[in-house]
N, C-alpha and C. Protein backbone atom coordinates (compact mmCIF):
# COMPACT_ATOMS: atom_id res chain seq x y z
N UNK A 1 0.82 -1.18 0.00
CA UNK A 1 0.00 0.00 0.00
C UNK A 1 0.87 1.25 0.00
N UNK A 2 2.12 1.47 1.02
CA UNK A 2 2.71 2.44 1.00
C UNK A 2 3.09 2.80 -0.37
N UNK A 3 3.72 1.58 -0.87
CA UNK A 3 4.66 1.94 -2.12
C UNK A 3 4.18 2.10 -3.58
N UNK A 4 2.53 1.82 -2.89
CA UNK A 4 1.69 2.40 -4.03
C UNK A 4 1.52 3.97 -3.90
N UNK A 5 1.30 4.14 -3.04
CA UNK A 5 0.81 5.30 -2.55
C UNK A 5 2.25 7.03 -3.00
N UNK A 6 3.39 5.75 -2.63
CA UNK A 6 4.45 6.91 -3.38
C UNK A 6 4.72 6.96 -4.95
N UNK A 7 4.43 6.14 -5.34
CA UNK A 7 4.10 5.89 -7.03
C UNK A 7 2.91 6.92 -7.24
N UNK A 8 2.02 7.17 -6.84
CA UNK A 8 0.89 8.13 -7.37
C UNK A 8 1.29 9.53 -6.96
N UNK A 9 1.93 9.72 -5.69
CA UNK A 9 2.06 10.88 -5.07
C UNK A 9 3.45 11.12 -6.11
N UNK A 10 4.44 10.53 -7.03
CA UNK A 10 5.62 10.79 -7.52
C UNK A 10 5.06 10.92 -8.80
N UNK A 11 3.83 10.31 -9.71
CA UNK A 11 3.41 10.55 -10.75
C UNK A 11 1.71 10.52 -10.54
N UNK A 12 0.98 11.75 -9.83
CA UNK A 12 -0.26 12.22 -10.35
C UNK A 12 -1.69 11.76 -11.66
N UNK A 13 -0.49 11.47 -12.44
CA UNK A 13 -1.29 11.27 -13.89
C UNK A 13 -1.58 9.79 -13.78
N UNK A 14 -1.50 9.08 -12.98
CA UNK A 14 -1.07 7.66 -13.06
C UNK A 14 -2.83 7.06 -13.02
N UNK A 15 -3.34 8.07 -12.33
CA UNK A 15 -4.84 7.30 -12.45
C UNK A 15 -5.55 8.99 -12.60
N UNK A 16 -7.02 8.04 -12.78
CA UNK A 16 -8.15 9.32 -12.97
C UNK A 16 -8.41 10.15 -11.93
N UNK A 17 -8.38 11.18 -11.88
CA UNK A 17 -8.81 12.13 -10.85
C UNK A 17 -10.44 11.29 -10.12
N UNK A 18 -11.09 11.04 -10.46
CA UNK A 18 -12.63 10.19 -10.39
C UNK A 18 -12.19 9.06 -9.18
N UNK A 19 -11.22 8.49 -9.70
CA UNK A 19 -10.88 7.34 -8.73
C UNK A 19 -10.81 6.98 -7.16
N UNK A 20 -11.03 5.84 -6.41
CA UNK A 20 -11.20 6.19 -5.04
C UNK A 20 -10.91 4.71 -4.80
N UNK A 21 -10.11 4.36 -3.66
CA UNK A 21 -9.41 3.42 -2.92
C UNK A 21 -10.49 3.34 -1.92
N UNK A 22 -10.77 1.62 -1.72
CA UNK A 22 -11.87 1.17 -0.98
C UNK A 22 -11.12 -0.04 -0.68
N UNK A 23 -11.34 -0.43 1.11
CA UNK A 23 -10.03 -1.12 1.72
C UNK A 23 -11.55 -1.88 2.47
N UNK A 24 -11.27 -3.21 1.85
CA UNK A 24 -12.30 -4.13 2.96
C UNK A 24 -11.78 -4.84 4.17
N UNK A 25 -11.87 -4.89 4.94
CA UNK A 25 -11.57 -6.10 6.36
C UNK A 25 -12.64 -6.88 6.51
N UNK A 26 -12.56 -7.59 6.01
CA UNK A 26 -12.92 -9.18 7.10
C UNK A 26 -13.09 -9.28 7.90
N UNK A 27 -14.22 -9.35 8.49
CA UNK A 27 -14.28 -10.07 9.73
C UNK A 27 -14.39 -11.59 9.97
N UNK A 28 -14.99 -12.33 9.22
CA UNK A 28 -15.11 -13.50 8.57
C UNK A 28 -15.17 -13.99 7.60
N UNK A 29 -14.61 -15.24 6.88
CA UNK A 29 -14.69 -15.57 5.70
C UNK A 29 -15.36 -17.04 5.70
N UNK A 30 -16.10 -17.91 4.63
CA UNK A 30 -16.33 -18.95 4.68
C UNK A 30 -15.95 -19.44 3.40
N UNK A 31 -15.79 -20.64 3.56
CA UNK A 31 -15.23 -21.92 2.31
C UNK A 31 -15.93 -23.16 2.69
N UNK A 32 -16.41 -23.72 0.92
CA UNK A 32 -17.13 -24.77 0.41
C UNK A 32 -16.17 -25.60 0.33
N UNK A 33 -16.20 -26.91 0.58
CA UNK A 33 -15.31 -27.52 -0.65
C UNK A 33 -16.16 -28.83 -1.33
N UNK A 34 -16.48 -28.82 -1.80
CA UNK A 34 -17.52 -29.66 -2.73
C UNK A 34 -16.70 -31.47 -2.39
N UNK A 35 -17.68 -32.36 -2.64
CA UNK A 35 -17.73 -33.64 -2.62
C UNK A 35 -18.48 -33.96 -3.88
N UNK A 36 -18.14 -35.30 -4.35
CA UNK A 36 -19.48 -35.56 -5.56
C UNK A 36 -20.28 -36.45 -4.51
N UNK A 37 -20.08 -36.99 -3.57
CA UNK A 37 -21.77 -37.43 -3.19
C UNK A 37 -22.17 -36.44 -2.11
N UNK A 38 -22.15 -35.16 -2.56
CA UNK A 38 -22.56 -33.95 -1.93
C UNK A 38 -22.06 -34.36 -0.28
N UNK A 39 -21.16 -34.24 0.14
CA UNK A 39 -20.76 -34.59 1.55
C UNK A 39 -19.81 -33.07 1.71
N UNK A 40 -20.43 -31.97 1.58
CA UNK A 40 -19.21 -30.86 1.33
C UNK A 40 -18.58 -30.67 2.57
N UNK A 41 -17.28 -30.25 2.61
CA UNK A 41 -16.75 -29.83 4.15
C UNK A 41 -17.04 -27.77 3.81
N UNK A 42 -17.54 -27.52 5.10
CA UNK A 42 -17.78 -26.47 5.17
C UNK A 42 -16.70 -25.92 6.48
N UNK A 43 -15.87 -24.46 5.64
CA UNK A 43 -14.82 -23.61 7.07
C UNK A 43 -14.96 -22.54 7.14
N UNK A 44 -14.88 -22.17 8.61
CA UNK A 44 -15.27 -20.72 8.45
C UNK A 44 -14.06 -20.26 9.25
N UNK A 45 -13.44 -18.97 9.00
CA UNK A 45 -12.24 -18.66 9.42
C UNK A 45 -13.10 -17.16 9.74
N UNK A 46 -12.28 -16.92 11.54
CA UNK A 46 -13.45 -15.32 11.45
C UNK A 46 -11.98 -14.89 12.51
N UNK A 47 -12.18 -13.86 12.70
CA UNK A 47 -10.98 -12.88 13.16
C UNK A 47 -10.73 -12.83 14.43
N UNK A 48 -10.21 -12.99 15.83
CA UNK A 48 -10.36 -13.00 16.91
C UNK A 48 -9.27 -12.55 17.93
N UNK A 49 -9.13 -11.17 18.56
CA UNK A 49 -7.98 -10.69 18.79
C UNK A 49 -6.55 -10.60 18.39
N UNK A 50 -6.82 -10.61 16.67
CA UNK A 50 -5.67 -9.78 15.71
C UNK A 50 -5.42 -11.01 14.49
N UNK A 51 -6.08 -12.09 15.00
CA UNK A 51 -5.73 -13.73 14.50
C UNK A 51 -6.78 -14.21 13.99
N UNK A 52 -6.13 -15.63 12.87
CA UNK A 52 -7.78 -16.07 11.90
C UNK A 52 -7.86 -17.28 13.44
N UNK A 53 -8.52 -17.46 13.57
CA UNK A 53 -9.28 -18.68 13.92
C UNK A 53 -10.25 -19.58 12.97
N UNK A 54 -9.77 -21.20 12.63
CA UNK A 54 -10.11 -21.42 11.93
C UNK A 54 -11.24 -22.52 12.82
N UNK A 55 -12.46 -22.99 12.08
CA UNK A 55 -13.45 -23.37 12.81
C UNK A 55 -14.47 -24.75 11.39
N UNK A 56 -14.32 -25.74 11.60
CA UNK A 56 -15.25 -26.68 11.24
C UNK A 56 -16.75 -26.41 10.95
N UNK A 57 -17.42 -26.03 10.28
CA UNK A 57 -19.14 -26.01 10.50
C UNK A 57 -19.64 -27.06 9.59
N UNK A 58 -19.02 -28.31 8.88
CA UNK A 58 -19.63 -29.14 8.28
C UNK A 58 -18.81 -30.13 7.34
N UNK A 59 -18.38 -31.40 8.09
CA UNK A 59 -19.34 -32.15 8.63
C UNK A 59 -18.93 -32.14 9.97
């Protein structure tokens, strides 16, 4: 991020004046992972004093 940030501030023209930087955090994420006799494992990884914690919800 920084060293983006001195690339634009050292060349201006580099993007559209219009443009706007949008920064998401997570608080949780979830993952499928498919089976063919539909048996999917389901994970959910969610954020918990600075760290992922990762967590089982299926099977």
């Amino acid at each position: 991020m920084a060293g983006a940030l001195e690339r634009i501030e050292r060349q201006p023209d580099l993007v559209a004046p219009g443009w706007a930087l949008c920064t998401v955090r997570p608080e949780s994420v979830e993952f499928w992972q498919g089976d063919r006799q539909r048996d999917h494992t389901r994970l959910t990884y969610r954020r918990a004093e600075g760290d992922w914690v990762r967590e089982l919800l299926w099977p």
